[in-house]
N, C-alpha and C. Protein backbone atom coordinates (compact mmCIF):
# COMPACT_ATOMS: atom_id res chain seq x y z
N UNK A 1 189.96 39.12 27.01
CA UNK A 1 191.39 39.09 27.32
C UNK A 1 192.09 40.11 26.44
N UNK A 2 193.00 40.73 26.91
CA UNK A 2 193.75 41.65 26.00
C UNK A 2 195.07 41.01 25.17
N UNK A 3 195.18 41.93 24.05
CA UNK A 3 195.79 41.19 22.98
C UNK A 3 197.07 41.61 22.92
N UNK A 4 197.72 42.62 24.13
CA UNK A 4 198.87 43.26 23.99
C UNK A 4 199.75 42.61 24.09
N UNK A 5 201.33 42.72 23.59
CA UNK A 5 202.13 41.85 23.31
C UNK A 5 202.95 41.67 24.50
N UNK A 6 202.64 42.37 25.99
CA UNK A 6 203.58 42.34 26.92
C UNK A 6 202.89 40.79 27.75
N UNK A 7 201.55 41.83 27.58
CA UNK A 7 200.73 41.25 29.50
C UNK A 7 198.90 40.52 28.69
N UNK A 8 198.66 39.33 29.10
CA UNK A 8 197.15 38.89 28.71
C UNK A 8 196.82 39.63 30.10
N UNK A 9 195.90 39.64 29.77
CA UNK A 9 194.58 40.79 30.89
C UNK A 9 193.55 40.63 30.89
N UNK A 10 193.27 39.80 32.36
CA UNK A 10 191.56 39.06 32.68
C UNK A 10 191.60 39.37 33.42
N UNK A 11 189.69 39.86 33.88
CA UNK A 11 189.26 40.10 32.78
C UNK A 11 189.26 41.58 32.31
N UNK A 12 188.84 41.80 31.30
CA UNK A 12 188.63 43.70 30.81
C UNK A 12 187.90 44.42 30.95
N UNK A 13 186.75 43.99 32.14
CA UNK A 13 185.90 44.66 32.33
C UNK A 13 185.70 44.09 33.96
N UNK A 14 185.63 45.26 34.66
CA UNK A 14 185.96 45.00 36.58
C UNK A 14 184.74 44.78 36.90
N UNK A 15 184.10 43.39 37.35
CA UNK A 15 182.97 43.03 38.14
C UNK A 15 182.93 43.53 39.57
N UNK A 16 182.47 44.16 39.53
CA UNK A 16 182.52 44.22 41.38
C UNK A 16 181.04 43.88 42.02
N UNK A 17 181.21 42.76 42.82
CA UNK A 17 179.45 42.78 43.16
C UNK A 17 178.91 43.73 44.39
N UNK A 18 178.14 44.28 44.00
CA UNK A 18 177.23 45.19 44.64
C UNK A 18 176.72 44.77 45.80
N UNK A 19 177.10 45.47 47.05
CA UNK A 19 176.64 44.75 47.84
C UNK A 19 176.57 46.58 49.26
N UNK A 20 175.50 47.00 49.73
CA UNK A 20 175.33 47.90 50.51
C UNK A 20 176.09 47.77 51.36
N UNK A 21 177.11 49.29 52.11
CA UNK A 21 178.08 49.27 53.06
C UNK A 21 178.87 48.30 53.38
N UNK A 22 178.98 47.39 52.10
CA UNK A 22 180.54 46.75 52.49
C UNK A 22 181.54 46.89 51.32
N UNK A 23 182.69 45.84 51.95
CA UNK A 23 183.83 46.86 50.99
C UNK A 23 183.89 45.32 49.78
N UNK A 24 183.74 45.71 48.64
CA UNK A 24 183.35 45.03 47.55
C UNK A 24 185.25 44.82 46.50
N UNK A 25 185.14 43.58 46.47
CA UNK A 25 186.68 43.97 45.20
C UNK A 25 186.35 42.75 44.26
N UNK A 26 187.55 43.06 43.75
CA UNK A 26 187.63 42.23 42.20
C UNK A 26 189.02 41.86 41.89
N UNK A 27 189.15 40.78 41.27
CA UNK A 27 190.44 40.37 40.87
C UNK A 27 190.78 40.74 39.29
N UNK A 28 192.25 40.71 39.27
CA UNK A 28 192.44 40.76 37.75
C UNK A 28 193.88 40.04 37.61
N UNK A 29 193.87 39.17 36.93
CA UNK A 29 195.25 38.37 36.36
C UNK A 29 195.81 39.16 35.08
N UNK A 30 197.58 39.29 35.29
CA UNK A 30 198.49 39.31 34.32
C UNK A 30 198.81 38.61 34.17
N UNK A 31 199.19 37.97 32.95
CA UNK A 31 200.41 36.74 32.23
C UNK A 31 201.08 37.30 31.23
N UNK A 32 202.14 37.07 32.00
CA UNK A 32 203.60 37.39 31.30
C UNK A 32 203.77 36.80 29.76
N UNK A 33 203.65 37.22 28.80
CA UNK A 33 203.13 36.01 27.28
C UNK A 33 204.75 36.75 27.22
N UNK A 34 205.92 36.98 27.83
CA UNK A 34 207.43 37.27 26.76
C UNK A 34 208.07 36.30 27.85
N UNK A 35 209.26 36.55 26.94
CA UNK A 35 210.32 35.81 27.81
C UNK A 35 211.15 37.01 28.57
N UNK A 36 210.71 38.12 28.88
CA UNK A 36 210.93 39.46 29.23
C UNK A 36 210.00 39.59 30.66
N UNK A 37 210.66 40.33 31.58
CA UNK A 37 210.21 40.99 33.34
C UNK A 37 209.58 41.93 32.37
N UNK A 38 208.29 41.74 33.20
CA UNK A 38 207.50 43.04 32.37
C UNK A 38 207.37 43.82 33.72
N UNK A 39 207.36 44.95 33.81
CA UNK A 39 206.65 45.78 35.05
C UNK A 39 205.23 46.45 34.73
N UNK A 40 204.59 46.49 35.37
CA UNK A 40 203.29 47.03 35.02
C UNK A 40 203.12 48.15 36.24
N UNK A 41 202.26 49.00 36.08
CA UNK A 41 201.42 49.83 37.31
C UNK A 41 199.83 50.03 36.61
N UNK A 42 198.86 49.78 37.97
CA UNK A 42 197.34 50.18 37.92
C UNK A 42 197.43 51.70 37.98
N UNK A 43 196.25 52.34 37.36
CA UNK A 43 196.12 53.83 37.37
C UNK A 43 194.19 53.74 37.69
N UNK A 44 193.60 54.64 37.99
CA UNK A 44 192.02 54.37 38.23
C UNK A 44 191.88 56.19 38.15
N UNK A 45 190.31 56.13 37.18
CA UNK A 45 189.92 57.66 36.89
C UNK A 45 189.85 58.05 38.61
N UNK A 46 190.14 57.44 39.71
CA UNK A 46 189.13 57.87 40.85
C UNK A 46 190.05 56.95 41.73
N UNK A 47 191.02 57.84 42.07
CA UNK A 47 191.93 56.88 43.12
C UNK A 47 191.65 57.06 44.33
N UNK A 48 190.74 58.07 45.20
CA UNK A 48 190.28 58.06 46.56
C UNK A 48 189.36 57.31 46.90
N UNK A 49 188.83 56.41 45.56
CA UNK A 49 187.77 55.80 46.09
C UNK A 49 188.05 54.25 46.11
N UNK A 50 189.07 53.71 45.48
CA UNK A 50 189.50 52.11 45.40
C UNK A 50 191.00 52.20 46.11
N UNK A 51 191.85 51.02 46.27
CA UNK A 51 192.82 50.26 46.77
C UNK A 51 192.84 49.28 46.04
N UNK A 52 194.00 49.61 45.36
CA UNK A 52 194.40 48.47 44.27
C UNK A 52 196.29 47.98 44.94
N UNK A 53 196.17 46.44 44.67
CA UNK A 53 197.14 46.33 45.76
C UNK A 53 196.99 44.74 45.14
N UNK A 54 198.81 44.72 44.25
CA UNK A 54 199.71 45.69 44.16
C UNK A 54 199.53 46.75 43.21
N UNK A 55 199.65 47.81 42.71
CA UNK A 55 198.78 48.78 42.34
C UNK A 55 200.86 48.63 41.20
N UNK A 56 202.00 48.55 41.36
CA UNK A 56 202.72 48.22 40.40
C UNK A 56 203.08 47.25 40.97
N UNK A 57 204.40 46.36 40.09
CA UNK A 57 205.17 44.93 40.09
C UNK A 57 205.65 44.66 39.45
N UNK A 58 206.22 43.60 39.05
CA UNK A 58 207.37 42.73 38.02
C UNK A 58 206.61 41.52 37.70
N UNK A 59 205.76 41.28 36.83
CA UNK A 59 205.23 40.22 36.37
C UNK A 59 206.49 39.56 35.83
N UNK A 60 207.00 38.05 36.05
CA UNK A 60 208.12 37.11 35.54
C UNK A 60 207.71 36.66 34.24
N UNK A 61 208.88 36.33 33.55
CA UNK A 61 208.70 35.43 32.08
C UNK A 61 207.52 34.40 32.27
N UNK A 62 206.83 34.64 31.13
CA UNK A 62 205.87 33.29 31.54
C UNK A 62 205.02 33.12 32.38
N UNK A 63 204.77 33.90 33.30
CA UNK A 63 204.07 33.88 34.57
C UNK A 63 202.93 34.72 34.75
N UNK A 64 202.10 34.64 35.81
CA UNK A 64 201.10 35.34 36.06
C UNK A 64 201.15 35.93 37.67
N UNK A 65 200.49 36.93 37.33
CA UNK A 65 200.56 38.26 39.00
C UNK A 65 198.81 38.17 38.83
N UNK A 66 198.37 38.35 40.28
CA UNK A 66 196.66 38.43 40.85
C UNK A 66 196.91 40.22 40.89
N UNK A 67 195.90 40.90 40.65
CA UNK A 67 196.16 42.11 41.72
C UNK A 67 194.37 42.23 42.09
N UNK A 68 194.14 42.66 43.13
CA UNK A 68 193.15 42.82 43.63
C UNK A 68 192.71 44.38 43.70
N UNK A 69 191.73 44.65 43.15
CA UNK A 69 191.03 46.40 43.28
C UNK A 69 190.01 46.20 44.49
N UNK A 70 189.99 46.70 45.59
CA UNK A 70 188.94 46.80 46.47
C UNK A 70 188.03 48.18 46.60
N UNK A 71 186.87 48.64 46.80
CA UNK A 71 186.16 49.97 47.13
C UNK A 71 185.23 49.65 48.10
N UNK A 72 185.03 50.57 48.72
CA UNK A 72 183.31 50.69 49.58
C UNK A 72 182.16 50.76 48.71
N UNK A 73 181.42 50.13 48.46
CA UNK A 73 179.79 50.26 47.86
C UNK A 73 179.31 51.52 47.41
N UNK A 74 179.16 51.55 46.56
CA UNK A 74 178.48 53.51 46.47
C UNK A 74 176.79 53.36 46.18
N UNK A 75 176.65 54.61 46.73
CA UNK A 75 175.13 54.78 47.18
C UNK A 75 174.21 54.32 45.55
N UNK A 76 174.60 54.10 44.78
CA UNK A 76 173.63 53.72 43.62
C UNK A 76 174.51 53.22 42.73
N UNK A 77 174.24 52.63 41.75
CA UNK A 77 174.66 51.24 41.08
C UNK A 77 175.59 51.95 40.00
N UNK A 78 175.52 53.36 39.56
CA UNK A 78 176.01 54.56 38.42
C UNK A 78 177.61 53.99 39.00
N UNK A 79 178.30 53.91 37.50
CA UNK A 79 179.81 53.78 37.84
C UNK A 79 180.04 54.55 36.38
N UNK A 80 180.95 55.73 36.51
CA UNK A 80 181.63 55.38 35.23
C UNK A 80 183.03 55.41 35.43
N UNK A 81 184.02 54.81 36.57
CA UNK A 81 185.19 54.55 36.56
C UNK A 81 185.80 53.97 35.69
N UNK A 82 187.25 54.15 35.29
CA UNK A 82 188.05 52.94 34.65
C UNK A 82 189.26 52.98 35.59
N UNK A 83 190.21 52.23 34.98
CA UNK A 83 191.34 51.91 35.68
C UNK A 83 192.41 51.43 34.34
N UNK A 84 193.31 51.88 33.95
CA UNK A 84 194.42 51.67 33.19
C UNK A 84 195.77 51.36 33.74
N UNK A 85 195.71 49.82 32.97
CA UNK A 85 196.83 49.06 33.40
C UNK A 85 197.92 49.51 32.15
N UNK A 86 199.03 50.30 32.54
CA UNK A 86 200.47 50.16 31.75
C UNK A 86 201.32 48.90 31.74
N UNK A 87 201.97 48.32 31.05
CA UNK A 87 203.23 47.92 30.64
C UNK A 87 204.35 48.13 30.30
N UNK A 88 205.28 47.65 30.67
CA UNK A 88 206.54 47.90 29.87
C UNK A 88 207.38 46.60 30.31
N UNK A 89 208.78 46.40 28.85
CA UNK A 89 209.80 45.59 29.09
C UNK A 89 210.67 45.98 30.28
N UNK A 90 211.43 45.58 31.05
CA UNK A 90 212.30 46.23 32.15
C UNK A 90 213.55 45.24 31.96
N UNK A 91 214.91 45.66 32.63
CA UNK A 91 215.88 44.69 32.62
C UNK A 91 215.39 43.28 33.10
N UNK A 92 216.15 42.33 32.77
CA UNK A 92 215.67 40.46 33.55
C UNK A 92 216.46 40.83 34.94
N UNK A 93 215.51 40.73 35.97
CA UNK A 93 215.97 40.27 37.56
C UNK A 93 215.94 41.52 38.21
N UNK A 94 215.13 42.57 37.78
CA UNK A 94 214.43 43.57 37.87
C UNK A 94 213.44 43.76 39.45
N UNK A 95 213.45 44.18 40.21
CA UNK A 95 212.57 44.23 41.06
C UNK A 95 211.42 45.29 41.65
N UNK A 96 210.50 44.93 42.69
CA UNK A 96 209.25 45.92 42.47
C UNK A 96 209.70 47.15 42.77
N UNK A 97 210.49 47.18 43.49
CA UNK A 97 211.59 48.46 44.01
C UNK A 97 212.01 49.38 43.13
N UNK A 98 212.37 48.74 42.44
CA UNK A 98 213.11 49.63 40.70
C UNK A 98 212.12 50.55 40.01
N UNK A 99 211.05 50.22 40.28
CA UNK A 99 209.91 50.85 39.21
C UNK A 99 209.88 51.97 39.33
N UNK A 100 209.66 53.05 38.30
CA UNK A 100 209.32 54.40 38.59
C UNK A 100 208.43 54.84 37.89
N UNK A 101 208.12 56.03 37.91
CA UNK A 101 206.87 56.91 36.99
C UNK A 101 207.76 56.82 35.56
N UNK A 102 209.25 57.12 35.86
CA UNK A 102 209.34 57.25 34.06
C UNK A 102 209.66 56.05 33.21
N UNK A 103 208.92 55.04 34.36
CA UNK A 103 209.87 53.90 32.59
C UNK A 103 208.15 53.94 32.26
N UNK A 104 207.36 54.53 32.83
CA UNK A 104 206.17 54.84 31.94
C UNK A 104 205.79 55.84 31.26
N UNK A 105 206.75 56.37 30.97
CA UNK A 105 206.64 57.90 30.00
C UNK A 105 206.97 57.74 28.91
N UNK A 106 206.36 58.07 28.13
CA UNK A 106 206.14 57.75 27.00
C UNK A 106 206.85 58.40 26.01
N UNK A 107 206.44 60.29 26.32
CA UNK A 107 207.99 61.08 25.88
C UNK A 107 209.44 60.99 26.03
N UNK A 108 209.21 60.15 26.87
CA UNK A 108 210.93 59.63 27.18
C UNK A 108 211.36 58.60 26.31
N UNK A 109 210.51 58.10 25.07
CA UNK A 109 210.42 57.05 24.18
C UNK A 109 210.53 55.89 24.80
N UNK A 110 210.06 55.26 25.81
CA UNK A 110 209.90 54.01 26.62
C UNK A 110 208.36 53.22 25.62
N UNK A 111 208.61 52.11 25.45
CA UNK A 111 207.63 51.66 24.64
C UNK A 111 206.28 51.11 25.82
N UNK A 112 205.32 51.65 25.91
CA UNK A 112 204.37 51.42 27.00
C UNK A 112 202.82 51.13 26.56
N UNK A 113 203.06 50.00 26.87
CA UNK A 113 201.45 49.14 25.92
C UNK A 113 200.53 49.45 27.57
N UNK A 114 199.07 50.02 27.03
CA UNK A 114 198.34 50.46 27.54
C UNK A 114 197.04 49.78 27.51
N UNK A 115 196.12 49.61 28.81
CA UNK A 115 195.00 48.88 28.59
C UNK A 115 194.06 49.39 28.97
N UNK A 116 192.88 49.74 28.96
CA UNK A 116 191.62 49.95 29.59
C UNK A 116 190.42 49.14 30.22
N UNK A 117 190.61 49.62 31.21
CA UNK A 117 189.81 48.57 32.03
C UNK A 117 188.41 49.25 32.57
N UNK A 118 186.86 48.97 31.94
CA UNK A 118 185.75 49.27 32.60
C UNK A 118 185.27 48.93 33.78
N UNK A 119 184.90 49.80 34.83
CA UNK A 119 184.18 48.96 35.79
C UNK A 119 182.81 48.97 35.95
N UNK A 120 182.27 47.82 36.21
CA UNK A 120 180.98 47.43 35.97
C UNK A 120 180.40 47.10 37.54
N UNK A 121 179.21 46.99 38.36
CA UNK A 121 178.73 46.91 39.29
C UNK A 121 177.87 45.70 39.06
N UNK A 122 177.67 44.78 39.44
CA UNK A 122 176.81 43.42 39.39
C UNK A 122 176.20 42.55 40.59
N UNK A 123 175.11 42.06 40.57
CA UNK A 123 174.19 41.79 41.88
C UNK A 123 175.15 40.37 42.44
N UNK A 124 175.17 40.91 43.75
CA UNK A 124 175.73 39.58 44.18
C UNK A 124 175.58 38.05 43.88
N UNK A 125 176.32 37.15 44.33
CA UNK A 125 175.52 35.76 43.87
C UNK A 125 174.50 35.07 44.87
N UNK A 126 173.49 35.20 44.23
CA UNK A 126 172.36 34.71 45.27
C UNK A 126 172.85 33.33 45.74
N UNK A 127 172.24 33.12 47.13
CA UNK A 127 172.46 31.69 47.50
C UNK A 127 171.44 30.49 46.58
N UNK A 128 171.70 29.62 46.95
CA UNK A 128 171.01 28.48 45.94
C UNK A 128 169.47 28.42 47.01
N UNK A 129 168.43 28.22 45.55
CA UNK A 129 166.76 28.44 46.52
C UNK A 129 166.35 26.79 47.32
N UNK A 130 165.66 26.76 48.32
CA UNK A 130 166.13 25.64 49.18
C UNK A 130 164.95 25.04 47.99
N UNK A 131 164.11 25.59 47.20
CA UNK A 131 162.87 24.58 46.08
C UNK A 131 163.44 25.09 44.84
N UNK A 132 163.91 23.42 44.20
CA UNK A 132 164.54 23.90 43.29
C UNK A 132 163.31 24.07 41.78
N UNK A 133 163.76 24.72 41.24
CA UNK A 133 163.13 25.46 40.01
C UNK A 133 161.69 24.37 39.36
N UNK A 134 160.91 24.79 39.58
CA UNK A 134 159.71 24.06 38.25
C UNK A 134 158.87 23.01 39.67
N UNK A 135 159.08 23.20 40.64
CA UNK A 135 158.81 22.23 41.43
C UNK A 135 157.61 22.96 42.52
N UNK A 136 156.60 22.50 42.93
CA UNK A 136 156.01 23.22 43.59
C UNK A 136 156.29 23.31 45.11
N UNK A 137 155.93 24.44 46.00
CA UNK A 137 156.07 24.28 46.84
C UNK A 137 155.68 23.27 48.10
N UNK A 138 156.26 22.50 48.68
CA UNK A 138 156.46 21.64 49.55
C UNK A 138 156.44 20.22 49.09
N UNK A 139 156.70 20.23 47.97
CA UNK A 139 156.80 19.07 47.22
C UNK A 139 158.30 18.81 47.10
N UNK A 140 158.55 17.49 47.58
CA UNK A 140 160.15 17.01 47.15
C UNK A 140 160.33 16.77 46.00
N UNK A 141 161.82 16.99 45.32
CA UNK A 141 161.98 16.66 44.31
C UNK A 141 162.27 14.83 44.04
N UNK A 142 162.51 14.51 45.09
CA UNK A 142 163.21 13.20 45.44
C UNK A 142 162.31 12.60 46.29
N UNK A 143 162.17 11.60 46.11
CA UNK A 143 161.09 10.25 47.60
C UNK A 143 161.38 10.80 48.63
N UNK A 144 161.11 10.29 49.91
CA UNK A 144 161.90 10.76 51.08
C UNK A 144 160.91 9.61 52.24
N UNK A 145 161.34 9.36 53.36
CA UNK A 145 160.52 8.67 54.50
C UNK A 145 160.23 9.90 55.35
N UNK A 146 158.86 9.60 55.42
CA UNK A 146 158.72 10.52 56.53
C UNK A 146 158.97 9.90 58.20
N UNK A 147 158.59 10.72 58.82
CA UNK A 147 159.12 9.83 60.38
C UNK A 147 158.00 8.81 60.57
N UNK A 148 156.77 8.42 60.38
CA UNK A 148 156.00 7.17 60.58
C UNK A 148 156.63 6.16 59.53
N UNK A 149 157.53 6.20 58.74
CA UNK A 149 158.24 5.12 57.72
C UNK A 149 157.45 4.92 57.05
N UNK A 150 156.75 5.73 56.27
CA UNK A 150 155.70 5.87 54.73
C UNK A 150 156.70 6.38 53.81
N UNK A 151 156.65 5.63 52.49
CA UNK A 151 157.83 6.32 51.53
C UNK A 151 156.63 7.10 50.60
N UNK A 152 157.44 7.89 50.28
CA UNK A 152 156.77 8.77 48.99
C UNK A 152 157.47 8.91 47.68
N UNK A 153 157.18 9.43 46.57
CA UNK A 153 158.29 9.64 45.43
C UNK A 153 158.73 8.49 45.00
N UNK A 154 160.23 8.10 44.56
CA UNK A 154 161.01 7.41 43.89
C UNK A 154 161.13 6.11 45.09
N UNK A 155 161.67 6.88 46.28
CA UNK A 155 161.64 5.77 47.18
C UNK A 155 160.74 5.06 47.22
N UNK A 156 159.06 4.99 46.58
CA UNK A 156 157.71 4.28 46.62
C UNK A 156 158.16 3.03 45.93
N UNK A 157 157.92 3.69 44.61
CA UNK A 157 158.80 2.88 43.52
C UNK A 157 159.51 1.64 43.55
N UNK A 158 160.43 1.79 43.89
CA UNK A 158 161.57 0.93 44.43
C UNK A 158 161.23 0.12 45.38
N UNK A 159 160.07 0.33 46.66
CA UNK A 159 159.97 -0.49 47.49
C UNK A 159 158.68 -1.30 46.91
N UNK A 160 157.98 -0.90 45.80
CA UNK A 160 157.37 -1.80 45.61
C UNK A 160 157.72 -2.28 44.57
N UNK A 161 159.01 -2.08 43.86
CA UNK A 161 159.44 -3.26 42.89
C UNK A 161 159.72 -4.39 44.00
N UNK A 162 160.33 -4.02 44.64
CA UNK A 162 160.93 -4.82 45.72
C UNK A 162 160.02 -6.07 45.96
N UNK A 163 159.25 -5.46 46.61
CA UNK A 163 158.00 -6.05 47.17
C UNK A 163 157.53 -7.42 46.11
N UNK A 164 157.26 -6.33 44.53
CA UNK A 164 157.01 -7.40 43.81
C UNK A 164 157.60 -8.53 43.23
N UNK A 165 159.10 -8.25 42.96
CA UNK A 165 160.09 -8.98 43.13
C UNK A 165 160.03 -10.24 44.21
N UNK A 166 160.05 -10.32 45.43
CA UNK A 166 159.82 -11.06 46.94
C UNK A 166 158.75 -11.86 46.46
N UNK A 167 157.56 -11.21 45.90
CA UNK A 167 156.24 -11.89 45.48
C UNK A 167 156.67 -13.03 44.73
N UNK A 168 157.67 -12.99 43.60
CA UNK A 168 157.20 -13.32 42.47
C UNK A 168 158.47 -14.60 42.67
N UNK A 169 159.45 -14.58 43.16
CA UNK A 169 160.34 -15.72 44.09
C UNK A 169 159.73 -16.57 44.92
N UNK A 170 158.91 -15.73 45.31
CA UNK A 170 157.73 -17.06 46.73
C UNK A 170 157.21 -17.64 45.78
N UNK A 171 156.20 -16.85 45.06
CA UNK A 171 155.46 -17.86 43.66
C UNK A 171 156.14 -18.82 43.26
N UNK A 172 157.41 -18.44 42.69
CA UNK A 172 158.19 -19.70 41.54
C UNK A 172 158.79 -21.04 43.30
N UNK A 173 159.28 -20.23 44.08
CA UNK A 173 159.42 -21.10 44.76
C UNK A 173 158.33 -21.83 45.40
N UNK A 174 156.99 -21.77 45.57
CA UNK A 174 156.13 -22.52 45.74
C UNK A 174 155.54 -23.59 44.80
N UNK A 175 155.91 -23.22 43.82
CA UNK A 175 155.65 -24.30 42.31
C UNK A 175 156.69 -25.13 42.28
N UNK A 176 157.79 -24.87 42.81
CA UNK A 176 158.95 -25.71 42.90
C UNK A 176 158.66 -26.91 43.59
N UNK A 177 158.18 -26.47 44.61
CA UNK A 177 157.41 -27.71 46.18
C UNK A 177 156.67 -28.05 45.62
């Protein structure tokens, strides 16, 4: 998370999962940590190749803005993009409209807290494996009935506590008689 005094910034390094010919994005949250309209704008080493949207805005006192970076997949996993998020204080009740290139200029003595953002490429999330881990194949992890109504596993177990249980009630109740 970033430590700047306008905007917290998650996360600081752009996951995008890797995924061939489709269009891949990533989220990133601002929170407003002043009691101040902060305006921000996204910047990227490589703006023909992403859609960042809203790319500027008015993050509110206290509050948090999503912005989403989207790209197409590139032919090999090599990234060395970044993307730099600016800040600045703006009047209270300020809108996205208002924003310009110079309340981010810096020679103009506008105070403009600056962030750097890496982007990183990462393997999609695999689906969950239908055998779960340490278990051999075609073996349940759990009892189960098969369709002739034979239990196996845990379900065994249980039906012959059962069983022995039933046993052991007939017994005491036959000593009873």
């Amino acid at each position: 998370m970033s430590t700047g005094d306008l905007l917290d910034i998650e996360p600081l390094e752009l996951k995008f999962p890797f995924e061939l010919k489709k269009q891949i994005s990533c989220s990133l949250q601002l929170s407003n940590k002043t009691d101040s309209y902060v305006a921000f704008k996204v910047k990227t080493t490589n703006p023909k190749k992403y859609c960042v949207r809203p790319n500027t805005g008015i993050v509110m006192p206290r509050s948090t803005c999503d912005v989403m970076a989207q790209k197409e997949s590139p032919p090999d996993m090599q990234c060395k993009d970044k993307f730099l998020l600016q800040s600045v204080k703006v009047n209270d009740g300020a809108s996205p409209k208002e924003i310009s290139a110079e309340m981010f200029n810096k020679e103009a003595g506008h105070v403009v807290e600056e962030c750097k953002l890496r982007v990183v490429y990462v393997s999609p999330p695999q689906p969950p494996s239908p055998v779960p881990e340490g278990s051999e194949e075609g073996s349940s992890p759990r009892g189960s009935v098969s369709e002739n109504r034979n239990t196996n596993g845990s379900d065994f177990s249980q039906v012959a506590r059962g069983f022995t249980e039933r046993a052991e009630a007939q017994d005491k109740s036959a000593e009873v008689k």
